[in-house]
PDB file of N, CA and C in Angstrom:
ATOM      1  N   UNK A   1      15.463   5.470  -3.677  1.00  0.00           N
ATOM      2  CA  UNK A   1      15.773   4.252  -2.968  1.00  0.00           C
ATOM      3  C   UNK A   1      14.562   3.319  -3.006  1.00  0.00           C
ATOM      4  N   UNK A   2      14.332   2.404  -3.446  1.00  0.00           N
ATOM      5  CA  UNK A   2      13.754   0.957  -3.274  1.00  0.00           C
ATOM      6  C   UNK A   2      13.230   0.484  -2.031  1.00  0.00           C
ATOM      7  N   UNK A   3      11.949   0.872  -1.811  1.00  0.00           N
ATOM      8  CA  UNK A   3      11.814   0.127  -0.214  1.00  0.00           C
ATOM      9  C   UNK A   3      10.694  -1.178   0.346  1.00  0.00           C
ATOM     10  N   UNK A   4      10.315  -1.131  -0.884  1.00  0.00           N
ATOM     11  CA  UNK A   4       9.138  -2.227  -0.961  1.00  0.00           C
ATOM     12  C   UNK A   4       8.347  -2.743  -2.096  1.00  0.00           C
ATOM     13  N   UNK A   5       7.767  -3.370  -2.075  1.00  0.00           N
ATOM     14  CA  UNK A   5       6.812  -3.661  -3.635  1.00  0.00           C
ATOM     15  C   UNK A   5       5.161  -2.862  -2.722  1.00  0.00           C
ATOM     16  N   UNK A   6       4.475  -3.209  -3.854  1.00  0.00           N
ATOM     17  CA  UNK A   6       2.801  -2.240  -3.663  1.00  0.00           C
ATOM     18  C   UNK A   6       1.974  -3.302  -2.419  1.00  0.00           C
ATOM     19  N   UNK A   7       2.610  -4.866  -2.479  1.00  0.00           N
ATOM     20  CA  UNK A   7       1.851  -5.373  -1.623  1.00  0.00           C
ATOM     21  C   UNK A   7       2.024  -4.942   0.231  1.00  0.00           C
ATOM     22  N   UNK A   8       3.275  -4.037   0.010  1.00  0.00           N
ATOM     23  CA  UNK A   8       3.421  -3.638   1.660  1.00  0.00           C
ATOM     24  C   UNK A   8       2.913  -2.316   1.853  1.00  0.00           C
ATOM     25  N   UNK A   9       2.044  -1.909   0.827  1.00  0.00           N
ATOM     26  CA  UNK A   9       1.511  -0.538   1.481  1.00  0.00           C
ATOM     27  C   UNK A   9       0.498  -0.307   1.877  1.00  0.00           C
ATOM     28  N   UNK A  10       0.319   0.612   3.538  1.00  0.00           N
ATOM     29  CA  UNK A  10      -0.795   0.553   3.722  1.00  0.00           C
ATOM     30  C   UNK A  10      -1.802   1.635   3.152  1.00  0.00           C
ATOM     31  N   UNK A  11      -3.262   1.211   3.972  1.00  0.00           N
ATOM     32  CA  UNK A  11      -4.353   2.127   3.841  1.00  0.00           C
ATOM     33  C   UNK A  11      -3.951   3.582   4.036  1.00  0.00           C
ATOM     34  N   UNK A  12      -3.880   4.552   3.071  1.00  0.00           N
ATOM     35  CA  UNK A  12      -3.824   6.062   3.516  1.00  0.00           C
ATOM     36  C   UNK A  12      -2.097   6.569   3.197  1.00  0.00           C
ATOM     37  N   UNK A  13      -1.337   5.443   2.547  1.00  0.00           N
ATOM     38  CA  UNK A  13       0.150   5.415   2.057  1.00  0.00           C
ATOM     39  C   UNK A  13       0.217   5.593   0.653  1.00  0.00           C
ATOM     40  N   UNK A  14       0.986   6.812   0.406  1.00  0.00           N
ATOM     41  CA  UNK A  14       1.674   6.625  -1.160  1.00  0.00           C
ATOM     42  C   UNK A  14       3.013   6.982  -1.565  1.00  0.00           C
ATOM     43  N   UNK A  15       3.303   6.484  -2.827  1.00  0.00           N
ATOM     44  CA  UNK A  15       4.682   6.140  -2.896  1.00  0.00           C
ATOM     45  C   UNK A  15       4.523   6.090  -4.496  1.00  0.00           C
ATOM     46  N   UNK A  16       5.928   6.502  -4.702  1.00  0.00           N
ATOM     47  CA  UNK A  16       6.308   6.128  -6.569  1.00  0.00           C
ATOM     48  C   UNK A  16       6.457   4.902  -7.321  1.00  0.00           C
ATOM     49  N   UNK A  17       5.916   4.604  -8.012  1.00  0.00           N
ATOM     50  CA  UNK A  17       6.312   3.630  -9.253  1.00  0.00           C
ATOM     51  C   UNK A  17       7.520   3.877  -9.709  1.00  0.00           C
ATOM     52  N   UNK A  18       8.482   2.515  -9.101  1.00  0.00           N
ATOM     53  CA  UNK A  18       9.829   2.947  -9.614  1.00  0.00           C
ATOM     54  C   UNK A  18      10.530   1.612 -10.565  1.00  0.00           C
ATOM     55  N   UNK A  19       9.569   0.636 -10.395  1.00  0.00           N
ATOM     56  CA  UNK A  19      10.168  -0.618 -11.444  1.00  0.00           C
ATOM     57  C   UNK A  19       9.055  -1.582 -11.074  1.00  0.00           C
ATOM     58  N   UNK A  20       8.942  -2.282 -12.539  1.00  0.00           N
ATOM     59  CA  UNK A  20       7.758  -3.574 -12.787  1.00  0.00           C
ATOM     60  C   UNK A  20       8.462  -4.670 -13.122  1.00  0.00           C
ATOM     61  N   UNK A  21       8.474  -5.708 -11.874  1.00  0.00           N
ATOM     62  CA  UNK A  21       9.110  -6.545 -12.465  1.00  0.00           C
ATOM     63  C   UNK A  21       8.167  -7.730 -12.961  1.00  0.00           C
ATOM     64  N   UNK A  22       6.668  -7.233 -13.142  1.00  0.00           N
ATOM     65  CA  UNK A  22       5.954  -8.333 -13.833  1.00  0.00           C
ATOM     66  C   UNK A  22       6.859  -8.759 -15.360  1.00  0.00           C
ATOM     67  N   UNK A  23       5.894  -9.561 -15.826  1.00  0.00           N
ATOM     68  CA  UNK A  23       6.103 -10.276 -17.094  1.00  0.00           C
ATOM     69  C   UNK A  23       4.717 -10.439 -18.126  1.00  0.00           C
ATOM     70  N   UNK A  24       4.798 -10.484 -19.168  1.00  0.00           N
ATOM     71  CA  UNK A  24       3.692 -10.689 -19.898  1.00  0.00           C
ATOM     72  C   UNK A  24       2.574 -10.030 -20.214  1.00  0.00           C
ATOM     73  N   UNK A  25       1.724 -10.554 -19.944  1.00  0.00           N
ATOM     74  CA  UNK A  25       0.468  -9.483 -20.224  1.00  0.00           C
ATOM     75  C   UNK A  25       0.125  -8.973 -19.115  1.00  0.00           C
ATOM     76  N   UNK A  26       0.410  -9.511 -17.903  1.00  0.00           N
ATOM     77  CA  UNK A  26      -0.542  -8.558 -16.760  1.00  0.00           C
ATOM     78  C   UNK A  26       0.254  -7.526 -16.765  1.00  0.00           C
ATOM     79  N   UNK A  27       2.131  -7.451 -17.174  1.00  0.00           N
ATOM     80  CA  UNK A  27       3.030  -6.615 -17.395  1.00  0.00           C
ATOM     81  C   UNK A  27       2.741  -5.016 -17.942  1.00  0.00           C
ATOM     82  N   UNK A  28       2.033  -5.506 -19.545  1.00  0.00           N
ATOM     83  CA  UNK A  28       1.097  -4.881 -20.358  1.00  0.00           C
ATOM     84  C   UNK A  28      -0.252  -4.105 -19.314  1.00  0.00           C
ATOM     85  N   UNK A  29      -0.940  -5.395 -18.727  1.00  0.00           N
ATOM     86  CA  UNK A  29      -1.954  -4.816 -18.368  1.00  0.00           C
ATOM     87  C   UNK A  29      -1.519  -3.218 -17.404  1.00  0.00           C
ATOM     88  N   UNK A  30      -0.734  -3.502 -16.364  1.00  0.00           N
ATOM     89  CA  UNK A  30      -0.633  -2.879 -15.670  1.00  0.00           C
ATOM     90  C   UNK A  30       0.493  -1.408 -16.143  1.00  0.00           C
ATOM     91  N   UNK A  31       0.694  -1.578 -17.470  1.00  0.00           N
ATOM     92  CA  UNK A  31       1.284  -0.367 -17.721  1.00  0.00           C
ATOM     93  C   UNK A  31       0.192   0.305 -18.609  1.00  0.00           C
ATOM     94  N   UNK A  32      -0.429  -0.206 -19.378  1.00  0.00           N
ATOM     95  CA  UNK A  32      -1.950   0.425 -19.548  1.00  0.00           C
ATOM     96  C   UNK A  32      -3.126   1.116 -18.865  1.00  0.00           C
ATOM     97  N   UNK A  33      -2.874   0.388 -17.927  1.00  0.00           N
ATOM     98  CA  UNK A  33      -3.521   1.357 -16.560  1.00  0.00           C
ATOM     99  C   UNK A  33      -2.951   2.385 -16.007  1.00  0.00           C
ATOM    100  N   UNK A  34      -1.500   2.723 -16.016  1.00  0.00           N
ATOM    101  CA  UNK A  34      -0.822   3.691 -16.229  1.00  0.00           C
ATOM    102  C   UNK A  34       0.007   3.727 -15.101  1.00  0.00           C
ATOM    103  N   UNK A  35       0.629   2.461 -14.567  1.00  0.00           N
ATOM    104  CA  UNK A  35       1.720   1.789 -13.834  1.00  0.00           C
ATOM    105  C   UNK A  35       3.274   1.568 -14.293  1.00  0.00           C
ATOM    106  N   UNK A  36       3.572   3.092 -13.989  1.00  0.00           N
ATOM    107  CA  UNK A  36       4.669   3.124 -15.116  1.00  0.00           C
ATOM    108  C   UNK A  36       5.768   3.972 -14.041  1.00  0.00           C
ATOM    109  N   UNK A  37       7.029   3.646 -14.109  1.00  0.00           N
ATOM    110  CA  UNK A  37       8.245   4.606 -13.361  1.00  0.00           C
ATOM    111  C   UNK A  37       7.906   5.453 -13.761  1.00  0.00           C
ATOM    112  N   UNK A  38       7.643   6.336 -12.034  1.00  0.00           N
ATOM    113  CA  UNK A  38       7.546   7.559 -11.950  1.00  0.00           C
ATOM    114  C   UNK A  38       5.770   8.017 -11.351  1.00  0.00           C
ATOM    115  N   UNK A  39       5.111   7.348 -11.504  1.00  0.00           N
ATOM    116  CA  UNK A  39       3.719   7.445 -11.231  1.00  0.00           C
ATOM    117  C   UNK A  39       3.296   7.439 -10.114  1.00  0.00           C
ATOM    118  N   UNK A  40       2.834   8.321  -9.547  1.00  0.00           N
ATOM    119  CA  UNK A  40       2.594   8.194  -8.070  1.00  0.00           C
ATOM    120  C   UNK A  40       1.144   7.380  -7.934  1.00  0.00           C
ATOM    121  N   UNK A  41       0.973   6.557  -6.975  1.00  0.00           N
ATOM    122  CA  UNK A  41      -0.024   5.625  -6.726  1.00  0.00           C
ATOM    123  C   UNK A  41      -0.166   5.692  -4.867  1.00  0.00           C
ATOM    124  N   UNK A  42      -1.503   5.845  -4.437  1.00  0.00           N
ATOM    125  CA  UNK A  42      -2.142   5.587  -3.442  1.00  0.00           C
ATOM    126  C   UNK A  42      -2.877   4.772  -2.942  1.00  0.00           C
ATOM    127  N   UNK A  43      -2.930   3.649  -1.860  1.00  0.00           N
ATOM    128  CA  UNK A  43      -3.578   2.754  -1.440  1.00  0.00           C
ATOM    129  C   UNK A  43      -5.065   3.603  -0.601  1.00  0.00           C
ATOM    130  N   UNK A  44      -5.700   2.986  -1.295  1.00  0.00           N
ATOM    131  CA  UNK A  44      -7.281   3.215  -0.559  1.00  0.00           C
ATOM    132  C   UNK A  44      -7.783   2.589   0.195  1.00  0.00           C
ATOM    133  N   UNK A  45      -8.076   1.366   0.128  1.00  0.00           N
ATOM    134  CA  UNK A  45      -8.793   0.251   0.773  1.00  0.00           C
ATOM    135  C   UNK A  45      -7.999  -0.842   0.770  1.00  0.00           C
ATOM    136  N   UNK A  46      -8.423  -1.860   1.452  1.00  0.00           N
ATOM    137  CA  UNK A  46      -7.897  -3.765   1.444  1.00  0.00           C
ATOM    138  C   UNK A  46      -9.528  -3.925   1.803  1.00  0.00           C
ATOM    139  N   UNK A  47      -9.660  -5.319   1.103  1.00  0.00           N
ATOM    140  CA  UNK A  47     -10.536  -5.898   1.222  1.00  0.00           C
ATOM    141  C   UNK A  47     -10.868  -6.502   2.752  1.00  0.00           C
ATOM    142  N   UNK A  48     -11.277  -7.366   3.132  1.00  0.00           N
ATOM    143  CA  UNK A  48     -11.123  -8.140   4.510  1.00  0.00           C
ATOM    144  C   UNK A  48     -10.471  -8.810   4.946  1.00  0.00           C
ATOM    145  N   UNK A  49      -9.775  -9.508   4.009  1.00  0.00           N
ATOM    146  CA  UNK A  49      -9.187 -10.532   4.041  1.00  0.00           C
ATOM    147  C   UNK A  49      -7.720 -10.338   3.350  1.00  0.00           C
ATOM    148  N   UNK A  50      -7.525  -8.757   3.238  1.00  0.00           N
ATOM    149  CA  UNK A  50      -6.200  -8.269   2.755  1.00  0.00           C
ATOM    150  C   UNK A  50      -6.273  -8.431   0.843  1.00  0.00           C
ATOM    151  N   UNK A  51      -6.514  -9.437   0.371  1.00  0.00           N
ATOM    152  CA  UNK A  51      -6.682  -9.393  -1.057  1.00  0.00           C
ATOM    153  C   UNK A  51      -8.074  -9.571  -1.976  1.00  0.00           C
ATOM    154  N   UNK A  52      -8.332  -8.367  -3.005  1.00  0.00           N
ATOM    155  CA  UNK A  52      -7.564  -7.399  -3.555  1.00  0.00           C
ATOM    156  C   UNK A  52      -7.621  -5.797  -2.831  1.00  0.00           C
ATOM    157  N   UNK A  53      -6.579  -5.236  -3.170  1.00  0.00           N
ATOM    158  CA  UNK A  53      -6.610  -4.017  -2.330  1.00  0.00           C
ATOM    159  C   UNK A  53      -6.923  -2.850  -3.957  1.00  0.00           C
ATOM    160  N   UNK A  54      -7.506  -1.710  -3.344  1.00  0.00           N
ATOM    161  CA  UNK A  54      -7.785  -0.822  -4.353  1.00  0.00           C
ATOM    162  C   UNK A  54      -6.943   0.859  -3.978  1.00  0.00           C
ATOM    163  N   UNK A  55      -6.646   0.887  -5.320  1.00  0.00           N
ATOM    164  CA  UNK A  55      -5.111   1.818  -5.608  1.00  0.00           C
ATOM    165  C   UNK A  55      -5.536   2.970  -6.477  1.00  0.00           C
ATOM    166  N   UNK A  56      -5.236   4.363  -6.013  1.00  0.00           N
ATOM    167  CA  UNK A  56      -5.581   5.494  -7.091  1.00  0.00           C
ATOM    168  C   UNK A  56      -4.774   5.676  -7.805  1.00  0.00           C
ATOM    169  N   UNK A  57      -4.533   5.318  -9.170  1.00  0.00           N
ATOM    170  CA  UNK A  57      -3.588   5.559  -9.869  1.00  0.00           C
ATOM    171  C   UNK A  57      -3.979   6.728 -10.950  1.00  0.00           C
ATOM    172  N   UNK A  58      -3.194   7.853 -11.349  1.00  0.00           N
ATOM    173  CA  UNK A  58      -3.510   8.867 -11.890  1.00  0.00           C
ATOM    174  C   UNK A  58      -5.116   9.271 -12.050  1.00  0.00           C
ATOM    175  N   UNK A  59      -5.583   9.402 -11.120  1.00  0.00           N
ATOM    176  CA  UNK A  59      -7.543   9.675 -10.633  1.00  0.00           C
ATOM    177  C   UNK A  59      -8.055   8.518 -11.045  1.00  0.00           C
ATOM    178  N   UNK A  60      -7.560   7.671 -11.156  1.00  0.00           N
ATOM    179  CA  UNK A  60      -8.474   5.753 -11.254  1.00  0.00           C
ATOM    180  C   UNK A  60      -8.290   4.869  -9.930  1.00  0.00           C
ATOM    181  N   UNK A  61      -9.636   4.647  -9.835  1.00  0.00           N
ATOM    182  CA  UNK A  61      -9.394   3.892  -8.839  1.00  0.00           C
ATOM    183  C   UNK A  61      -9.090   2.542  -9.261  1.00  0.00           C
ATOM    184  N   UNK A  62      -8.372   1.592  -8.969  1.00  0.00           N
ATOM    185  CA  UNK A  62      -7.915   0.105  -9.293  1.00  0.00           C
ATOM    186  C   UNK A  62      -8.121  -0.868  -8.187  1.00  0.00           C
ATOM    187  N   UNK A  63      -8.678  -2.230  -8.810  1.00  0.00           N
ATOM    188  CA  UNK A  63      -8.009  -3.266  -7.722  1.00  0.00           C
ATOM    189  C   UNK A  63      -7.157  -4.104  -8.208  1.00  0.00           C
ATOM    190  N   UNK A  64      -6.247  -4.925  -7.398  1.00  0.00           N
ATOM    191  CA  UNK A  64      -4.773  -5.087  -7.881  1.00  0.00           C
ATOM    192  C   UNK A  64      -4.877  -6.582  -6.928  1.00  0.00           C
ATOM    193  N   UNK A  65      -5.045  -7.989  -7.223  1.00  0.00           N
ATOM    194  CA  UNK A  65      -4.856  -9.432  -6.197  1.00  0.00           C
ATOM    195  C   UNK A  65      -3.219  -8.928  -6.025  1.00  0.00           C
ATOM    196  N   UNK A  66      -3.089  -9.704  -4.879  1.00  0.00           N
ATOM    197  CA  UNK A  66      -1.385  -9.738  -4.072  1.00  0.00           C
ATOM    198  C   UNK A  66      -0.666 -10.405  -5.076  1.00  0.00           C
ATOM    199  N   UNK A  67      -1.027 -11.455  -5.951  1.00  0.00           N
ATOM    200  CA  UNK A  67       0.181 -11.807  -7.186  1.00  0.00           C
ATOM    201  C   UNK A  67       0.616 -10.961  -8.377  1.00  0.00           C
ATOM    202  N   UNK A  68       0.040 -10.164  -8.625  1.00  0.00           N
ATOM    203  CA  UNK A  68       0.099  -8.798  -9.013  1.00  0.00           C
ATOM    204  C   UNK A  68       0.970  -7.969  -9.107  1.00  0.00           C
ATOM    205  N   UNK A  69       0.354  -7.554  -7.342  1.00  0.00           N
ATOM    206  CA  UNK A  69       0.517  -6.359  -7.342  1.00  0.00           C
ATOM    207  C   UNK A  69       2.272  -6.581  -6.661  1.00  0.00           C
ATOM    208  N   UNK A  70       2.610  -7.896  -6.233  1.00  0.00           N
ATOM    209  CA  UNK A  70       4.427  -7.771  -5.846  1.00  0.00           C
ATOM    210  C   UNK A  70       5.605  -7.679  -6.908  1.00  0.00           C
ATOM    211  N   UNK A  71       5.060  -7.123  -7.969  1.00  0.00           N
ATOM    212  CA  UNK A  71       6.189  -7.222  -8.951  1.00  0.00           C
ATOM    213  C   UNK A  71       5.921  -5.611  -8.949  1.00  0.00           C
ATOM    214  N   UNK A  72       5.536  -4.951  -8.277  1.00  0.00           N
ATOM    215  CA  UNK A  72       5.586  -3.266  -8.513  1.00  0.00           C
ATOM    216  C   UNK A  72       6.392  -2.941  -7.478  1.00  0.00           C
ATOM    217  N   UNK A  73       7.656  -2.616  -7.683  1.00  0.00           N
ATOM    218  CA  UNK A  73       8.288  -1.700  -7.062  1.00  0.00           C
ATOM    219  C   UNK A  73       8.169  -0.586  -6.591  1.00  0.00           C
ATOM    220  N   UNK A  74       8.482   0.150  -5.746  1.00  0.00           N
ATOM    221  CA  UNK A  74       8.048   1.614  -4.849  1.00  0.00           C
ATOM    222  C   UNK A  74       9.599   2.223  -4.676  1.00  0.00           C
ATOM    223  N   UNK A  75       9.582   3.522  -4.731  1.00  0.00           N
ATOM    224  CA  UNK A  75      10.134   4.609  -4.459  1.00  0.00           C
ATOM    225  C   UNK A  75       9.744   5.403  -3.053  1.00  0.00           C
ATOM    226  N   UNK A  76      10.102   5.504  -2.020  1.00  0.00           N
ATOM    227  CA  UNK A  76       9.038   6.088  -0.959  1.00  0.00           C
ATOM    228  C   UNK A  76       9.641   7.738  -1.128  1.00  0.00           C
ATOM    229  N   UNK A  77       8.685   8.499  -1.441  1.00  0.00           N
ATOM    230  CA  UNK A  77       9.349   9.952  -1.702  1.00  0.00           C
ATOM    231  C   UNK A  77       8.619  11.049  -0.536  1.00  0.00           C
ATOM    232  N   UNK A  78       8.150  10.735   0.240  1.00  0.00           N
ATOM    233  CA  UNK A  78       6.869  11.119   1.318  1.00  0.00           C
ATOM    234  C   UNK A  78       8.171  11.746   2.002  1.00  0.00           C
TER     235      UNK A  78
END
């Protein structure tokens, strides 16, 4: 089930990669980093000011700005 994109998750929350609805290259970018259905991803930190927030994706740590990171769909499987 579908319950949010990556920009509503908090500090110490994880959840599945279940659809990208980017476009283009950040599309690319972010499936290179290994943002792909099915991938489990964890929120670590937010900055101060909420953007960029940093994400463990398969033992990488990432930072991800909020225009980004709302085209990543979540699976909540917790």
């Amino acid at each position: 089930m579908l319950i949010k994109n990556l920009t509503n998750m908090c500090v110490g929350e994880s959840a599945q990669v279940a659809l990208l609805l980017n476009k283009g290259s950040i599309r690319t970018r972010l499936e290179d980093l290994g943002l792909i259905p099915g991938t489990r991803i964890h929120c670590i930190h937010k900055s101060p000011y909420g953007d960029p927030v940093a994400y463990e994706i398969r033992g990488a740590v990432i930072a991800l700005r909020s225009d980004d990171a709302k085209g990543v769909l979540l699976n909540n499987n917790d």
